[in-house]
C-alpha atoms as a PDB file:
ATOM      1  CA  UNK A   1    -246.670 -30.873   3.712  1.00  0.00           C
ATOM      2  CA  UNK A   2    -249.135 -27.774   3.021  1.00  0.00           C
ATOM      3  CA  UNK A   3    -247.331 -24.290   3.960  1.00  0.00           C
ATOM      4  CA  UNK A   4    -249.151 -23.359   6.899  1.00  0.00           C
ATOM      5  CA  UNK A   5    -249.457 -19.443   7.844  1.00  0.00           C
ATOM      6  CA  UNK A   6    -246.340 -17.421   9.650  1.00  0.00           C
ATOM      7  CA  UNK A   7    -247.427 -17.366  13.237  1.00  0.00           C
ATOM      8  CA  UNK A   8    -245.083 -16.118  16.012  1.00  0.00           C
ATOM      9  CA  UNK A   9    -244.854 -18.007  19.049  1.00  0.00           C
ATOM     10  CA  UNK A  10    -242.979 -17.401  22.364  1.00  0.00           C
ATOM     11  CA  UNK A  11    -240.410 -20.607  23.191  1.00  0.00           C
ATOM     12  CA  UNK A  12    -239.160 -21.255  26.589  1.00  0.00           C
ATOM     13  CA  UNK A  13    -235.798 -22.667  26.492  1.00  0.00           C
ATOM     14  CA  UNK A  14    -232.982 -23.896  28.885  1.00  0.00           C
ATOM     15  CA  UNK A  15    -229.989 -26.105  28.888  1.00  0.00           C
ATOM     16  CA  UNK A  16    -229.985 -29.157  30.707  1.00  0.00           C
ATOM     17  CA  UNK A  17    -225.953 -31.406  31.294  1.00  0.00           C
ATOM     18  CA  UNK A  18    -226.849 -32.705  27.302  1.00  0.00           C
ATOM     19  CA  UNK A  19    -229.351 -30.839  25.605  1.00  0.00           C
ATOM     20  CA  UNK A  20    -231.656 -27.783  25.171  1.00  0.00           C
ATOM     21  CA  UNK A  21    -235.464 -27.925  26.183  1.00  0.00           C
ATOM     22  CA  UNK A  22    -238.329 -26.049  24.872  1.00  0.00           C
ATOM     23  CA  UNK A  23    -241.653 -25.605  24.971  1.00  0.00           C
ATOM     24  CA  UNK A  24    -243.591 -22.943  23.596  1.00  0.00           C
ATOM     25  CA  UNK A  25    -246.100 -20.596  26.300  1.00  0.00           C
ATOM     26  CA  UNK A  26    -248.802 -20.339  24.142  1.00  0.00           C
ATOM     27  CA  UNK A  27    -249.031 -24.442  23.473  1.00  0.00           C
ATOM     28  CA  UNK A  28    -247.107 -25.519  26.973  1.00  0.00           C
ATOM     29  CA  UNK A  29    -248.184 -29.486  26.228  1.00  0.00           C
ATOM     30  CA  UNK A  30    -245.735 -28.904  22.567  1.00  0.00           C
ATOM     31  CA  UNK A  31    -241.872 -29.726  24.341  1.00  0.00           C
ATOM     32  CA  UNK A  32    -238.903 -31.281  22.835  1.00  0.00           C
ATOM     33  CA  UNK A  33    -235.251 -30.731  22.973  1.00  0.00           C
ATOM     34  CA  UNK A  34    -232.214 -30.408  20.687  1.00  0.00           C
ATOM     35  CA  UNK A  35    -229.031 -30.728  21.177  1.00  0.00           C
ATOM     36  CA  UNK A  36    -228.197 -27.276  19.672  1.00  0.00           C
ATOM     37  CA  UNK A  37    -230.379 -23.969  20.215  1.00  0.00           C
ATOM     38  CA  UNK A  38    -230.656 -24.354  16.238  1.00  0.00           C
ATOM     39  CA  UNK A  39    -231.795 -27.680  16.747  1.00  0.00           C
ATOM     40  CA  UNK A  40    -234.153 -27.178  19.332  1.00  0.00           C
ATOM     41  CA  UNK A  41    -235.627 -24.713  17.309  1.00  0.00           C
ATOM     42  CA  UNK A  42    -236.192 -27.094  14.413  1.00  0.00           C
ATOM     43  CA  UNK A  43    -237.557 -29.334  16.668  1.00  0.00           C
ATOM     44  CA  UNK A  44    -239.795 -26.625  18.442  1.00  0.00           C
ATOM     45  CA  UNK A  45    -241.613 -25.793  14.744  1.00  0.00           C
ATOM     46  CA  UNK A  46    -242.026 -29.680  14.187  1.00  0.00           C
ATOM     47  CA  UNK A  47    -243.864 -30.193  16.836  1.00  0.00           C
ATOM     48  CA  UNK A  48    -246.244 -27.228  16.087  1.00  0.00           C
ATOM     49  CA  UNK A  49    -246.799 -28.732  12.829  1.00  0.00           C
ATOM     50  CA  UNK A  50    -247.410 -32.151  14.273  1.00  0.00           C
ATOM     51  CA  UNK A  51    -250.004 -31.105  17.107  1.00  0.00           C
ATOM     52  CA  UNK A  52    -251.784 -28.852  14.713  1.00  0.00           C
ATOM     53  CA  UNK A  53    -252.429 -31.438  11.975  1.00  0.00           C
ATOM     54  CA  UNK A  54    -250.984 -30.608   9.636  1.00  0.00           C
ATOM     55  CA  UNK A  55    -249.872 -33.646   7.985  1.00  0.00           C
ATOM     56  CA  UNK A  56    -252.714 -35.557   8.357  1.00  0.00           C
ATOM     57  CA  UNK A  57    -254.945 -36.129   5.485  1.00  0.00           C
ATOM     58  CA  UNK A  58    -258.447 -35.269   4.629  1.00  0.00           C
ATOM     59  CA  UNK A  59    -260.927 -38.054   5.409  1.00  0.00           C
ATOM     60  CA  UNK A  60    -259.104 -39.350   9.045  1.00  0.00           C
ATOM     61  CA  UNK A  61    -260.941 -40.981  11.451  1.00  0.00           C
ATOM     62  CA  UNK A  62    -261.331 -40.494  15.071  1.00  0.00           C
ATOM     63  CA  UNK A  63    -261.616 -43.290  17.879  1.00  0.00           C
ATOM     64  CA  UNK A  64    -261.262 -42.983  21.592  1.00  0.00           C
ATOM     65  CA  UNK A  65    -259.132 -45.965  23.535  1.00  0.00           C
ATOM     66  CA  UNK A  66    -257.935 -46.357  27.001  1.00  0.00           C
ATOM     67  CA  UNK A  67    -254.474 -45.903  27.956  1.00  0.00           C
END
């Protein structure tokens, strides 16, 4: 995976009975949970990297389908 550029971003967490949710307030659509606050923050820069990209390789392709 390609380093990407440090970029601070504001989480909003709670506990819930199991685990810890998150979601950041800059990206609210980016949530996940852990089951520790370390965790959740692991989790938390994950899913940055996935929704930005970042693993996806040059030359993708693009194609719309229902859901």
């Amino acid at each position: 995976m390609s380093a990407l550029p440090q970029q601070k971003l504001t989480m909003i967490y709670w506990k819930s009975d199991k685990f810890w949710l998150g979601r950041f307030r800059e990206f609210p659509d980016i949530m996940t949970q852990g089951r520790t606050l370390k965790e959740l923050e692991e989790n938390m820069r994950d899913a940055y990297r996935m929704m930005i990209l970042d693993d996806v390789p040059e030359g993708y392709a693009l194609k719309e389908i229902a859901v």
